[in-house]
Protein backbone atom coordinates (compact mmCIF):
# COMPACT_ATOMS: atom_id res chain seq x y z
CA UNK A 1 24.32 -31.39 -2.70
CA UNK A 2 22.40 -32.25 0.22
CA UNK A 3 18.32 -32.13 0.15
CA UNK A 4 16.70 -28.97 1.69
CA UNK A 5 14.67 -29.99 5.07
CA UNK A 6 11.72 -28.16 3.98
CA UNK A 7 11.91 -29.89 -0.21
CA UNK A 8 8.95 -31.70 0.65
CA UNK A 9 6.96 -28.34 1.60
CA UNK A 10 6.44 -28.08 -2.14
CA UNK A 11 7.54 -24.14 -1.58
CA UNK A 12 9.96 -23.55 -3.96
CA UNK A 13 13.50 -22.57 -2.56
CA UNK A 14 14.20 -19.72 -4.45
CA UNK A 15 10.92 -17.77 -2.73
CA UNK A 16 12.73 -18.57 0.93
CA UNK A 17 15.86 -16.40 -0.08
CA UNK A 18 13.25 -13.91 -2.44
CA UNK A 19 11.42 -13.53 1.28
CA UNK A 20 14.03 -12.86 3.16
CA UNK A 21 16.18 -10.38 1.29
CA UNK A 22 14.14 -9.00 -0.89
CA UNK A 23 14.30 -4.96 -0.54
CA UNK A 24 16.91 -4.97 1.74
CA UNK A 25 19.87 -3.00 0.80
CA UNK A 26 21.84 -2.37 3.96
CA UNK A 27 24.33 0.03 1.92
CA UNK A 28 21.22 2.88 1.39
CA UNK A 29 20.23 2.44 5.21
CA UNK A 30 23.77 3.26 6.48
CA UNK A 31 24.57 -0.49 7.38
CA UNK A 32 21.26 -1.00 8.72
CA UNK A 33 20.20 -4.99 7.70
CA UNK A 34 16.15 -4.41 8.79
CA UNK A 35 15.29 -1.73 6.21
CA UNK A 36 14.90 1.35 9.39
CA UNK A 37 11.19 3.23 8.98
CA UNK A 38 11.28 6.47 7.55
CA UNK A 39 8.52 8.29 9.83
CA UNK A 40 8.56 10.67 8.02
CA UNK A 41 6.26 12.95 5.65
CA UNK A 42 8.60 14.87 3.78
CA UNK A 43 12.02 15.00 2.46
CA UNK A 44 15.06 17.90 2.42
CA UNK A 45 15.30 18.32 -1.86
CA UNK A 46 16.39 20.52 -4.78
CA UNK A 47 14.06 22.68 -6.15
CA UNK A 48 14.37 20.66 -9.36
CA UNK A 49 13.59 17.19 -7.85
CA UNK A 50 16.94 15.24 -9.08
CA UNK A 51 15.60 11.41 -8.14
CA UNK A 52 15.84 11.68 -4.38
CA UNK A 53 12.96 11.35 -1.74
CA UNK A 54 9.96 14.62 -1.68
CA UNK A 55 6.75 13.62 0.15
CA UNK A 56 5.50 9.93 1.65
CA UNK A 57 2.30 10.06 -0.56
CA UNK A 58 4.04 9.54 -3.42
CA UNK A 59 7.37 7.47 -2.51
CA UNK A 60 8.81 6.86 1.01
CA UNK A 61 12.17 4.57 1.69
CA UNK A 62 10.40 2.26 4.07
CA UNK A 63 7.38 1.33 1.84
CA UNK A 64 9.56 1.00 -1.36
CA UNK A 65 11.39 -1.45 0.31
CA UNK A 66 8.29 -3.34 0.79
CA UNK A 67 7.14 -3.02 -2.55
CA UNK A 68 10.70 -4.20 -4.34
CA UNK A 69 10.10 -7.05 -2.05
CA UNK A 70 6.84 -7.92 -3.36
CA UNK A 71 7.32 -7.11 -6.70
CA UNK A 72 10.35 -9.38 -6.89
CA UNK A 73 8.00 -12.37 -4.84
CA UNK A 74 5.39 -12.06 -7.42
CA UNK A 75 7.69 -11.69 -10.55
CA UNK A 76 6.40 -8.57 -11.19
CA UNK A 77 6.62 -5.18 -12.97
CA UNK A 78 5.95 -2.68 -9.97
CA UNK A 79 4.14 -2.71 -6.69
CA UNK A 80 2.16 -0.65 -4.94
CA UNK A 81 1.58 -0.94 -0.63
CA UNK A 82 -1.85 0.59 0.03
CA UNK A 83 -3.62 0.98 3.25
CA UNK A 84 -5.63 -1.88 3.05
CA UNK A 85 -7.08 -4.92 0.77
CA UNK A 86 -10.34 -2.78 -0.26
CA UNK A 87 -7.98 0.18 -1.36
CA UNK A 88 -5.55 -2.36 -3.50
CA UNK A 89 -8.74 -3.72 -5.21
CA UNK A 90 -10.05 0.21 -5.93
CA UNK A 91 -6.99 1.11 -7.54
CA UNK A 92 -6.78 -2.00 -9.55
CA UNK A 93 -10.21 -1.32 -10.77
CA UNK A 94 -9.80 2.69 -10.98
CA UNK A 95 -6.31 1.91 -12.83
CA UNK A 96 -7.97 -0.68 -15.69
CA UNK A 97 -11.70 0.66 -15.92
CA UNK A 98 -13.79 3.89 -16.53
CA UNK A 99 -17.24 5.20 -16.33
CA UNK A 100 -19.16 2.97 -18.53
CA UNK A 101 -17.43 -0.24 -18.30
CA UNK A 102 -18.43 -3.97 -17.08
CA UNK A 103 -16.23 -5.70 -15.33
CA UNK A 104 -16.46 -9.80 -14.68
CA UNK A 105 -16.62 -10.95 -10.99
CA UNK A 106 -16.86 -14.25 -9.64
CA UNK A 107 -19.67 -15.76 -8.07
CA UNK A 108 -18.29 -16.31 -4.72
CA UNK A 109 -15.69 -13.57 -3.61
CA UNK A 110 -15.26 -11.70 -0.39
CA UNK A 111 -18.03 -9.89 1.11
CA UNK A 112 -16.16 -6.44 0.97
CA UNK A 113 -15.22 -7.00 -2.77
CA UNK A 114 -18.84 -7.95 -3.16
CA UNK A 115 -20.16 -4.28 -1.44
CA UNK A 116 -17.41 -2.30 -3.33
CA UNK A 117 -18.89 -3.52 -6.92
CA UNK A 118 -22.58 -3.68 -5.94
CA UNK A 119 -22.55 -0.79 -4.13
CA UNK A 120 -19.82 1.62 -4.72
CA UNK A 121 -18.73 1.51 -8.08
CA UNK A 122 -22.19 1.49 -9.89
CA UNK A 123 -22.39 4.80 -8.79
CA UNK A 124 -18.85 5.74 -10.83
CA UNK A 125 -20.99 4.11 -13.51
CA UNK A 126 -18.72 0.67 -13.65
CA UNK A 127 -21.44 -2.04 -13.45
CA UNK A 128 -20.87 -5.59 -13.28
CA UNK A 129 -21.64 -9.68 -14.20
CA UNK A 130 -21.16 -12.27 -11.72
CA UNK A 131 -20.14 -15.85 -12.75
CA UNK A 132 -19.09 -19.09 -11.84
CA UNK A 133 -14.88 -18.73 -12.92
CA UNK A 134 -14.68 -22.15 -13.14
CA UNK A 135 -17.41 -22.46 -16.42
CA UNK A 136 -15.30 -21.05 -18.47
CA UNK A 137 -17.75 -20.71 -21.45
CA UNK A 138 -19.82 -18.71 -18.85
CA UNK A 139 -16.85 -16.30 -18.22
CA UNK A 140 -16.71 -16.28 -22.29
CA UNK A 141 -20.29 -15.50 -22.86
CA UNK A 142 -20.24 -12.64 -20.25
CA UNK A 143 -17.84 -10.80 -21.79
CA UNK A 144 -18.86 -7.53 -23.62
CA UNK A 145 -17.01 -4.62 -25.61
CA UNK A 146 -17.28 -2.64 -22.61
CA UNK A 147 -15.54 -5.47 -20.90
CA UNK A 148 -12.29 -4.00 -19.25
CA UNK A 149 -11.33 -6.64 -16.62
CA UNK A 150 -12.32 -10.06 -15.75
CA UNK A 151 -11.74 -9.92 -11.74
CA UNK A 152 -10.84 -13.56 -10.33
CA UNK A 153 -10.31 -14.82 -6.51
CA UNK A 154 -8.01 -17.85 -6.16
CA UNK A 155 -8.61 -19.41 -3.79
CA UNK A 156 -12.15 -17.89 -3.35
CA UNK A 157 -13.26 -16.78 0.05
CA UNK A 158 -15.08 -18.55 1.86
CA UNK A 159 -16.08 -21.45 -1.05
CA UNK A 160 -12.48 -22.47 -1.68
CA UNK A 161 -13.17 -22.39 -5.27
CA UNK A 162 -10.12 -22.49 -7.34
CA UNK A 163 -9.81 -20.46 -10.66
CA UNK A 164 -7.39 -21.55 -13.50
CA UNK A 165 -5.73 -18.64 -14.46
CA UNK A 166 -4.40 -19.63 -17.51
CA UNK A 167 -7.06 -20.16 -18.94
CA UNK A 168 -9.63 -17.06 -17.90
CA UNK A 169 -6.49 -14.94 -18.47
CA UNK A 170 -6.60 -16.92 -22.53
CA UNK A 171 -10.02 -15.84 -21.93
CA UNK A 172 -10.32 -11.85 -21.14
CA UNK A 173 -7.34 -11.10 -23.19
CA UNK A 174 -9.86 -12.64 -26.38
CA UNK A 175 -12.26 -10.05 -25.07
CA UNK A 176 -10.06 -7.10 -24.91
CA UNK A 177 -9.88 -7.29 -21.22
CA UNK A 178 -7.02 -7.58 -18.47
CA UNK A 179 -7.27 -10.10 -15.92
CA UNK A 180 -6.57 -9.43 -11.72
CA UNK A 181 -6.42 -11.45 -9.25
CA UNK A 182 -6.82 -11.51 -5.61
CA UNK A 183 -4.20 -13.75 -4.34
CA UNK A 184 -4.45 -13.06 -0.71
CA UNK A 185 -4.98 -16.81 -0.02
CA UNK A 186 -2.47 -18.07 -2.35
CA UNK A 187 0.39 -15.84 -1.22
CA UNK A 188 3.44 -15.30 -2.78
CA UNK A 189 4.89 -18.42 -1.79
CA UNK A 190 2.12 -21.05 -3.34
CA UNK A 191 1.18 -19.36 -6.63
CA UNK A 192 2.17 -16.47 -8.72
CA UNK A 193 -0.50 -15.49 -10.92
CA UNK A 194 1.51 -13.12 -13.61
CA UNK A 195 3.68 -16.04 -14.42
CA UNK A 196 0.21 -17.86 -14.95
CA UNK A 197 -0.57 -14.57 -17.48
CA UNK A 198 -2.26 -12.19 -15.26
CA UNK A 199 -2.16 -8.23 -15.76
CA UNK A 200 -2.12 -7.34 -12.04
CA UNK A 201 -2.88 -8.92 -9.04
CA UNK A 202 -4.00 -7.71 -5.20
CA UNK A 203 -3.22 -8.70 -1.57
CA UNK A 204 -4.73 -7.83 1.63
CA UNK A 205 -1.21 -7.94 3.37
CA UNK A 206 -3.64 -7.78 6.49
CA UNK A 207 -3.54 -11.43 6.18
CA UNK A 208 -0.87 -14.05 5.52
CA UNK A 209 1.81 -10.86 4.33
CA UNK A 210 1.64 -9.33 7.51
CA UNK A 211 1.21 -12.65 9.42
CA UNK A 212 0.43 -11.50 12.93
CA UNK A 213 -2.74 -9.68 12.88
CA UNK A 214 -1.16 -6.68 13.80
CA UNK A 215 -1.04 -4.37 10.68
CA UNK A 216 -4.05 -3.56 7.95
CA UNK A 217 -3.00 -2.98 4.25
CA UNK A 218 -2.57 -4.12 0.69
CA UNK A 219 -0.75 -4.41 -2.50
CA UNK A 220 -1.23 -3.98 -6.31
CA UNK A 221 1.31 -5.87 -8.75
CA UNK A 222 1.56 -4.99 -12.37
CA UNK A 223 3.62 -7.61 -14.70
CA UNK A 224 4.07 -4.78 -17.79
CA UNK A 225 5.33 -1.74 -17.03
CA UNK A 226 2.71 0.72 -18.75
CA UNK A 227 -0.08 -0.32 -16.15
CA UNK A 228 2.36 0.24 -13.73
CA UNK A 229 3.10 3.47 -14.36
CA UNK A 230 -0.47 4.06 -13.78
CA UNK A 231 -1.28 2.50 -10.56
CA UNK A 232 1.69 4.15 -9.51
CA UNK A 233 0.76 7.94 -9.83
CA UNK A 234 -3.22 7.19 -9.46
CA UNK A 235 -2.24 5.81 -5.76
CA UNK A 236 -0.31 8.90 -5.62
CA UNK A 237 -3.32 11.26 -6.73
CA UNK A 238 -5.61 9.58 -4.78
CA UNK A 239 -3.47 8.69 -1.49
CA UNK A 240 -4.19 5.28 -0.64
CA UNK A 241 -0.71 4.03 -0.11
CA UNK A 242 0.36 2.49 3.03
CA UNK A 243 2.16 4.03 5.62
CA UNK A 244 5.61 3.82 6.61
CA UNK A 245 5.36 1.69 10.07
CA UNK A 246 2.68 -0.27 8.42
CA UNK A 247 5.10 -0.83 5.44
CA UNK A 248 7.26 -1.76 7.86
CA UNK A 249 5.15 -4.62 9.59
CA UNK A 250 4.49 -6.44 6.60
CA UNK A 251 8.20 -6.56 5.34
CA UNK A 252 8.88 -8.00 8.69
CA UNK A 253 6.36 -10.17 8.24
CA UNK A 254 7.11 -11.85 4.53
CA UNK A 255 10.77 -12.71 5.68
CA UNK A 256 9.21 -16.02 7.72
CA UNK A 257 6.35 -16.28 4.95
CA UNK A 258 7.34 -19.40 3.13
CA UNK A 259 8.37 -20.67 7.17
CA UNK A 260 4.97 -20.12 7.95
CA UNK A 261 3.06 -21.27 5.13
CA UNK A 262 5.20 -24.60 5.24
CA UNK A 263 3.32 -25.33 8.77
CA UNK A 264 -0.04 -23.68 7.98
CA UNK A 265 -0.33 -25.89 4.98
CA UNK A 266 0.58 -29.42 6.58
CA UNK A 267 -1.86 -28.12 9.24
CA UNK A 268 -4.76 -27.03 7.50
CA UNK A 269 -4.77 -30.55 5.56
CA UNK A 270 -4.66 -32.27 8.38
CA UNK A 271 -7.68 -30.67 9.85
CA UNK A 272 -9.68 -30.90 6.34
CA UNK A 273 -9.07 -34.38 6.45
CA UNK A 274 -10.25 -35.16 10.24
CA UNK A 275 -13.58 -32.71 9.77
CA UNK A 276 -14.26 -34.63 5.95
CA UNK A 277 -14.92 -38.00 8.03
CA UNK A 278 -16.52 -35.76 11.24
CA UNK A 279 -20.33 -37.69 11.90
CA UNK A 280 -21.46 -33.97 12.38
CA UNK A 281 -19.87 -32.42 9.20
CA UNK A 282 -22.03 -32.11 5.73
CA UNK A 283 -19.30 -30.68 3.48
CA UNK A 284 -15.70 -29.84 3.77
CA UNK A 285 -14.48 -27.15 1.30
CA UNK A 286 -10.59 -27.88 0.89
CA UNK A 287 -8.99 -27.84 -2.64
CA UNK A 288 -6.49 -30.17 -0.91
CA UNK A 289 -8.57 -33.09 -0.49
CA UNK A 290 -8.79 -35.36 -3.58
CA UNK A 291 -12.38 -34.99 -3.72
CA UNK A 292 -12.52 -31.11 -3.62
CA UNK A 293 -13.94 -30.27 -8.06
CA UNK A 294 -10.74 -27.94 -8.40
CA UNK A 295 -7.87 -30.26 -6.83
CA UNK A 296 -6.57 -30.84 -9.85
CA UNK A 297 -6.06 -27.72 -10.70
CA UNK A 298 -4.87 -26.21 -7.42
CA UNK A 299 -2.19 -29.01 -7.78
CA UNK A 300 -1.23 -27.69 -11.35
CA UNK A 301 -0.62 -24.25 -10.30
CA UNK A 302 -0.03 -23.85 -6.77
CA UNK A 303 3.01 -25.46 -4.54
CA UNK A 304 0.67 -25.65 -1.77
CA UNK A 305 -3.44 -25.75 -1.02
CA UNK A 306 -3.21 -22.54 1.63
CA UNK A 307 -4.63 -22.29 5.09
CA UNK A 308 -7.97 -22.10 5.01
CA UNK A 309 -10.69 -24.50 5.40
CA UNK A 310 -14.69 -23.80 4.94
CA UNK A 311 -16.98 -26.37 6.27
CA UNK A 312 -20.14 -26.77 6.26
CA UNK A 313 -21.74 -28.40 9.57
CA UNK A 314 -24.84 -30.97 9.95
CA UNK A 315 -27.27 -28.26 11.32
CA UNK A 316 -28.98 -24.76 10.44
CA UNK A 317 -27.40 -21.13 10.96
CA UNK A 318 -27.47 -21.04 14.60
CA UNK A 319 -26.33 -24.69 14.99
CA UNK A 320 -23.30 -23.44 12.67
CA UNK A 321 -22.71 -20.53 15.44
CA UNK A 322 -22.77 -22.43 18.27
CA UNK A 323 -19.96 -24.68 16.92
CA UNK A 324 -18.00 -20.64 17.18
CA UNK A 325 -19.13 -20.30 20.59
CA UNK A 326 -17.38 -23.24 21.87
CA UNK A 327 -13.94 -23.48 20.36
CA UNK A 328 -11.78 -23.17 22.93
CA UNK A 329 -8.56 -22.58 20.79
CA UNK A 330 -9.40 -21.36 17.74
CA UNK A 331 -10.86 -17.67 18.19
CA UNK A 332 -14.58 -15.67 16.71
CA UNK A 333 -12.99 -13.24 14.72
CA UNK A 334 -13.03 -11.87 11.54
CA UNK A 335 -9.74 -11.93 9.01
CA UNK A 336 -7.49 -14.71 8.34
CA UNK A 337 -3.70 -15.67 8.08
CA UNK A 338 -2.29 -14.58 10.90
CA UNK A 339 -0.18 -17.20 13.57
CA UNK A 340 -3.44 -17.64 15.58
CA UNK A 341 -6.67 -19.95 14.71
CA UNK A 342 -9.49 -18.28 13.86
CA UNK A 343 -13.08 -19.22 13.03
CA UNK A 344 -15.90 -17.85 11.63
CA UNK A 345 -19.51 -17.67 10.85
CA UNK A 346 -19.31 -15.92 6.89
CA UNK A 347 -23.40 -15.90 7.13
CA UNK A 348 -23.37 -13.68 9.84
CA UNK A 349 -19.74 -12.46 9.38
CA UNK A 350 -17.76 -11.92 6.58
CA UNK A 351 -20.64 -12.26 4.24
CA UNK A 352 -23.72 -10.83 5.99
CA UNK A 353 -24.37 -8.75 2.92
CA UNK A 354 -23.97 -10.75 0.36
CA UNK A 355 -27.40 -13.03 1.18
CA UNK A 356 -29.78 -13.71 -1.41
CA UNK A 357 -27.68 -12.44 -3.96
CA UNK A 358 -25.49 -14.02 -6.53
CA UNK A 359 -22.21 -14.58 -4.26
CA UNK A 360 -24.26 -16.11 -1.30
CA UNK A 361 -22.53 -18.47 1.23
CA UNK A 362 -24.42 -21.67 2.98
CA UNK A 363 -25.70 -20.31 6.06
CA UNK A 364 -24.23 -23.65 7.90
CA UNK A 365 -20.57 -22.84 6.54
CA UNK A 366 -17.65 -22.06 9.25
CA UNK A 367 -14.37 -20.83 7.93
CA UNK A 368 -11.30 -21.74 9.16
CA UNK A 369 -8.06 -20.06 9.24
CA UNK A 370 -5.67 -22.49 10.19
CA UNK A 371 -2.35 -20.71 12.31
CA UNK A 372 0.69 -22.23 14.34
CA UNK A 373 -0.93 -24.06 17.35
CA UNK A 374 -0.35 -27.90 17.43
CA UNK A 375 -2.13 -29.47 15.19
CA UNK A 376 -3.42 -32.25 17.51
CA UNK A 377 -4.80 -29.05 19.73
CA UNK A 378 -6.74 -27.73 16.81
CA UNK A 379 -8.56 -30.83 16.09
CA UNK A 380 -9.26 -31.68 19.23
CA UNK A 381 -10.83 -28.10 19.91
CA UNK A 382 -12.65 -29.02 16.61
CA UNK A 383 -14.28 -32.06 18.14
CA UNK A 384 -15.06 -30.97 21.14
CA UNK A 385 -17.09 -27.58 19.60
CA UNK A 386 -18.94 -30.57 17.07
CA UNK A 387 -19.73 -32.42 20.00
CA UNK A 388 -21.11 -30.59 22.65
């Protein structure tokens, strides 16, 4: 048998053929290979519904495609396409928690996370404790009985803190609670969190899914079946599933997933290694490099350290944004994980709410998300932007 060309992208070979054929079933599309899209709200049926299709809120062809895909990626139960990242992380907390319960957060996590528990769901009365997920006696001694789910970020955004699973899933299952993740920076293809033992786990498909930066939405996974059930019909009730030409975008889109994360990967260590010896860089924030706390455990439980990279620069807030103002390659925007370089100022950004408060970013930190440009290009753009 002769070696795979990409064995040494630590991807494992079984998630290139998962990615590519997963959901397709060319014999219920009338031949059709690409799964067509259904645009289509509702379905010719019996009055009795007998199993066939009714009404695109609750089921349509295109977006179960999608799901089957990413339910068989992730080793999973079910899955559920929403519209977006924010309305995958609502229904995972709507599906696990009621009024009255506590729910354990990390202390760095994205900034919309952040305004949807501080903000939103106080109001349902679901209140919540932030912590470091890497003390794990911490995420112990926050627990409570009103505990229903300890809520981790792997890789965290923008920190780069990495979470063992294992363990804080060892940890909320103690406490009576389930575990989620958001593994929008991990991806399918570099680490599957139910096999590590959690209950459900999100993506913003907006990101490395999707791939192009052409298509919002999201994705619950359940790994038992009785929680699936339930995100199921409360997406349903509550209508946040994705749509069928969005569906449609991010199927497209994980067939060259484990192609692209192969190149992002060898990219974005590259890059963390130039800026960690950069005159003009404090910090680089890269659970790939040896000396990043958690790259021991990233090792242990992902094939792969992702494509992002937070840095923080030699300078104050607005030094940090000037460094966006004169990349020349990589581009100011928001979001992540698409085939294009993009940088950003979390500060001022991503994480311009979050200030002062327990989940508070550096305001010097840039993050990175490392796309399919030559590698030599990015770096140079980096040191030019350090430079100047």
């Amino acid at each position: 048998m002769t070696a795979s060309p990409l064995a040494d992208s630590g991807i494992p070979s079984s998630v290139f053929t998962d990615a590519v054929r997963g959901g397709m079933d060319p014999a219920a599309h009338n031949g059709s290979i690409p799964v067509p899209i259904y645009q289509t709200a509702t379905f010719e049926r019996s009055v009795v519904l007998d199993g066939t299709w009714d009404y695109s809120r609750i089921a349509n062809p295109t977006r179960s495609a999608l799901e089957e895909a990413l339910s068989l990626l992730e080793h999973g139960s079910d899955a559920v396409a929403t519209a977006s990242g924010m309305a995958a992380t609502l229904l995972s907390v709507l599906g696990t928690c009621h009024s009255g319960a506590h729910v354990v957060i990390p202390d760095n996590i994205y900034g919309g996370t952040w305004d949807l528990f501080s903000e939103v769901l106080p109001s349902w009365g679901i209140d919540h404790t932030a912590v470091d997920m890497r003390d794990h006696a911490a995420v112990a001694a926050a627990l409570t009985p009103r505990t229903r789910l300890v809520w981790v970020e792997t890789p965290s955004n923008p920190m780069m803190k990495v979470t063992d699973i294992a363990a804080i899933g060892s940890i909320a299952h103690a406490g009576g609670a389930l575990l989620g993740v958001d593994s929008t920076f991990g991806t399918p293809a570099l680490q599957r969190p139910l096999v590590l033992g959690a209950d459900l786990l999100i993506h913003s498909t907006t990101k490395y899914l999707g791939g192009h930066s052409d298509v919002t939405g999201g994705v619950v996974v359940t790994r038992g079946p009785e929680l699936a059930a339930r995100i199921r019909r409360l997406a349903g009730q509550i209508g946040v599933v994705a749509g069928p030409f969005d569906a449609w975008l991010v199927l497209r889109g994980i067939r060259t997933l484990p192609v692209r994360m192969s190149r992002i990967c060898a990219s974005a260590a590259a890059v963390a290694e130039f800026l960690a010896g950069h005159p003009r860089v404090r910090t680089v924030h890269y659970p790939g490099l040896p000396g990043h706390p958690d790259h021991l455990i990233a090792a242990r439980q992902m094939n792969g350290f992702g494509g992002v990279v937070s840095v923080e620069v030699d300078g104050t807030l607005d030094d940090a944004a000037a460094v966006c103002a004169r990349t020349k390659i990589f581009t100011l925007a928001v979001s992540l994980g698409g085939i294009e370089s993009l940088i950003q100022h979390p500060a001022q950004m991503t994480h311009c709410t979050t200030g002062g408060t327990a989940v508070s970013v550096p305001a010097s930190l840039l993050r990175l998300s490392i796309g399919l440009e030559s590698v030599e290009d990015l770096i140079n753009d980096l040191d030019q932007a350090l430079h100047a």
